[in-house]
Protein backbone atom coordinates (compact mmCIF):
# COMPACT_ATOMS: atom_id res chain seq x y z
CA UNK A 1 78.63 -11.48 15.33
CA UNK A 2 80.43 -8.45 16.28
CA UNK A 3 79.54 -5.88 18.92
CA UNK A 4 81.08 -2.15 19.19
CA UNK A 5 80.55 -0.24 22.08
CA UNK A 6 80.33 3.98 21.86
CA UNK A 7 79.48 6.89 24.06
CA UNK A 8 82.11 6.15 27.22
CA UNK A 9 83.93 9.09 28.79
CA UNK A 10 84.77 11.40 31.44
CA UNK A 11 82.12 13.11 33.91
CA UNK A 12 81.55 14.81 37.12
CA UNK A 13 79.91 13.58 39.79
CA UNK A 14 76.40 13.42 39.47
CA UNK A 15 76.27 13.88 35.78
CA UNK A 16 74.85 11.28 33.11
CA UNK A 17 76.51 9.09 30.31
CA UNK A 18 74.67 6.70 27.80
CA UNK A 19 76.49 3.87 26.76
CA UNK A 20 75.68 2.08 23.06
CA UNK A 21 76.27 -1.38 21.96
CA UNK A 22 75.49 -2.07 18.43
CA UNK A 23 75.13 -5.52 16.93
CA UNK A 24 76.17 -6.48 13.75
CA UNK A 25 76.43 -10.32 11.96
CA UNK A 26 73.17 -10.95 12.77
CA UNK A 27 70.49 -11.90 15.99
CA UNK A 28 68.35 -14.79 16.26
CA UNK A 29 66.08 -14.78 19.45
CA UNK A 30 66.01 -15.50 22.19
CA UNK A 31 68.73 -13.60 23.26
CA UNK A 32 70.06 -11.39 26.53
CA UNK A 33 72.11 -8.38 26.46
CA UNK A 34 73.70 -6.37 29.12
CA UNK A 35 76.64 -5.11 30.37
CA UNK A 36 79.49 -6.14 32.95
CA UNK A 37 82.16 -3.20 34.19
CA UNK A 38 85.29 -4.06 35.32
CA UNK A 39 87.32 -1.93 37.92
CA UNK A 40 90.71 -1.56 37.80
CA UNK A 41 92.01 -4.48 40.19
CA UNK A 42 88.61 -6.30 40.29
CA UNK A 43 86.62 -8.72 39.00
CA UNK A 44 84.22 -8.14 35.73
CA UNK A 45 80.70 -7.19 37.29
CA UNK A 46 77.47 -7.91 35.57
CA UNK A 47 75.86 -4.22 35.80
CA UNK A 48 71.86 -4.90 33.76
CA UNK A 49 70.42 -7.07 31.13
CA UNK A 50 67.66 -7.17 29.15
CA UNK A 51 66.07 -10.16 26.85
CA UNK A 52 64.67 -9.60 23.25
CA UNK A 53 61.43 -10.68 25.46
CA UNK A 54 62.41 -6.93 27.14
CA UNK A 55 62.70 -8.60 30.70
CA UNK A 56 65.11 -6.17 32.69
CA UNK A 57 67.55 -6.48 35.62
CA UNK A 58 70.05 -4.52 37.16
CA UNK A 59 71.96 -5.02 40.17
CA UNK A 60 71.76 -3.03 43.07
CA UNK A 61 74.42 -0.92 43.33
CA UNK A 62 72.58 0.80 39.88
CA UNK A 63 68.94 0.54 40.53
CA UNK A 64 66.99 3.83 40.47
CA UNK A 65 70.18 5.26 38.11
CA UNK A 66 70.58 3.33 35.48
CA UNK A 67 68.29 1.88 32.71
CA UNK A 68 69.11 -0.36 29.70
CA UNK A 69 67.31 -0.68 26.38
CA UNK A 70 66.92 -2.43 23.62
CA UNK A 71 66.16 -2.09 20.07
CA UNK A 72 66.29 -5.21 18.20
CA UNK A 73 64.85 -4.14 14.87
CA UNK A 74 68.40 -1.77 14.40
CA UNK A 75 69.95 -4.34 16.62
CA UNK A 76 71.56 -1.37 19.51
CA UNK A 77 71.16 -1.56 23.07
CA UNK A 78 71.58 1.41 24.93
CA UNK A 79 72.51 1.71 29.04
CA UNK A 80 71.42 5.24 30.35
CA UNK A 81 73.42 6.14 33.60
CA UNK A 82 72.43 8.87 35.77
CA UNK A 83 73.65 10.26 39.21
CA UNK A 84 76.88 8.72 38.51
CA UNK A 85 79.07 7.88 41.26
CA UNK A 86 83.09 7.37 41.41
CA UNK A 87 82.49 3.83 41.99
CA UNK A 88 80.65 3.16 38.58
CA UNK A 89 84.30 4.01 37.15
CA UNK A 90 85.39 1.27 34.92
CA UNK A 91 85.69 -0.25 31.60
CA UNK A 92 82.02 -1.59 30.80
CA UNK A 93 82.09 -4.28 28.32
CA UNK A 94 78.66 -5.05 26.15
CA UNK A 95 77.69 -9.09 25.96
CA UNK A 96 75.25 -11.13 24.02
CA UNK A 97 73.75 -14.71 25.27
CA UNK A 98 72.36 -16.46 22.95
CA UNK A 99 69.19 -18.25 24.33
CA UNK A 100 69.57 -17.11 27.68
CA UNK A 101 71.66 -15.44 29.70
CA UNK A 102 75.21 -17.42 30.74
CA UNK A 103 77.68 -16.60 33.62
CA UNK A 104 80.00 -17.00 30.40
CA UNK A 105 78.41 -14.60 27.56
CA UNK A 106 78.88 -15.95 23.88
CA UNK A 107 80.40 -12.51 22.19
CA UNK A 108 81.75 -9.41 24.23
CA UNK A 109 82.25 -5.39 23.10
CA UNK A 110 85.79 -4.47 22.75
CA UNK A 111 85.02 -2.01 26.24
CA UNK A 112 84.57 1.28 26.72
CA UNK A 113 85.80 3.79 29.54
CA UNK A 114 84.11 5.32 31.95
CA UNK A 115 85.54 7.98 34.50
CA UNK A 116 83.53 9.40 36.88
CA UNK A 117 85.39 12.47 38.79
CA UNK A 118 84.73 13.77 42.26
């Protein structure tokens, strides 16, 4: 299983990105997908997950802004971010647990940048 991220980059304050994380290799459910972010000199964050079930969560610092879904018939998730703050700058990183979701995820994205600019 292999996952590649696409769609990180620079924006203003305020503005919108939309992250993808396509699967390839294969999916058997059940299965959660999300995304973590990582700051530079922090710890890896989880940021929202979803289950092939389509069972949602973000944490809070996102709720209201961003929203994660999931198509598993192409096998892409996508994570919409709006309002974008400087603190959602980091490199997000896609994950897949296989039967449910693990504090260590079974396969990880490569990680994609995101820069948001005051």
């Amino acid at each position: 299983v292999q996952l590649v991220e696409s769609g990180g980059g620079l924006v203003q304050v305020g503005g919108s990105l939309r992250l993808s994380c396509t699967i390839s290799g294969g999916l058997f459910e059940p299965y959660v997908m999300g995304w973590y972010r990582q700051a530079p000199g922090k710890q890896r964050d989880l940021v929202a997950w979803i289950s092939n079930f389509g069972k949602t969560n973000y944490t809070d610092s996102v709720k209201e802004r961003f929203a994660i879904s999931l198509d598993g018939i192409h096998g892409t998730m996508t994570l919409q971010m709006s309002s974008l703050e400087p603190e959602d700058t980091a490199v997000y990183y896609c994950f897949l647990s296989l039967q449910q979701l693990r504090s260590s995820p079974d396969f990880w994205g490569q990680g994609t940048q995101v820069t948001v600019s005051s």
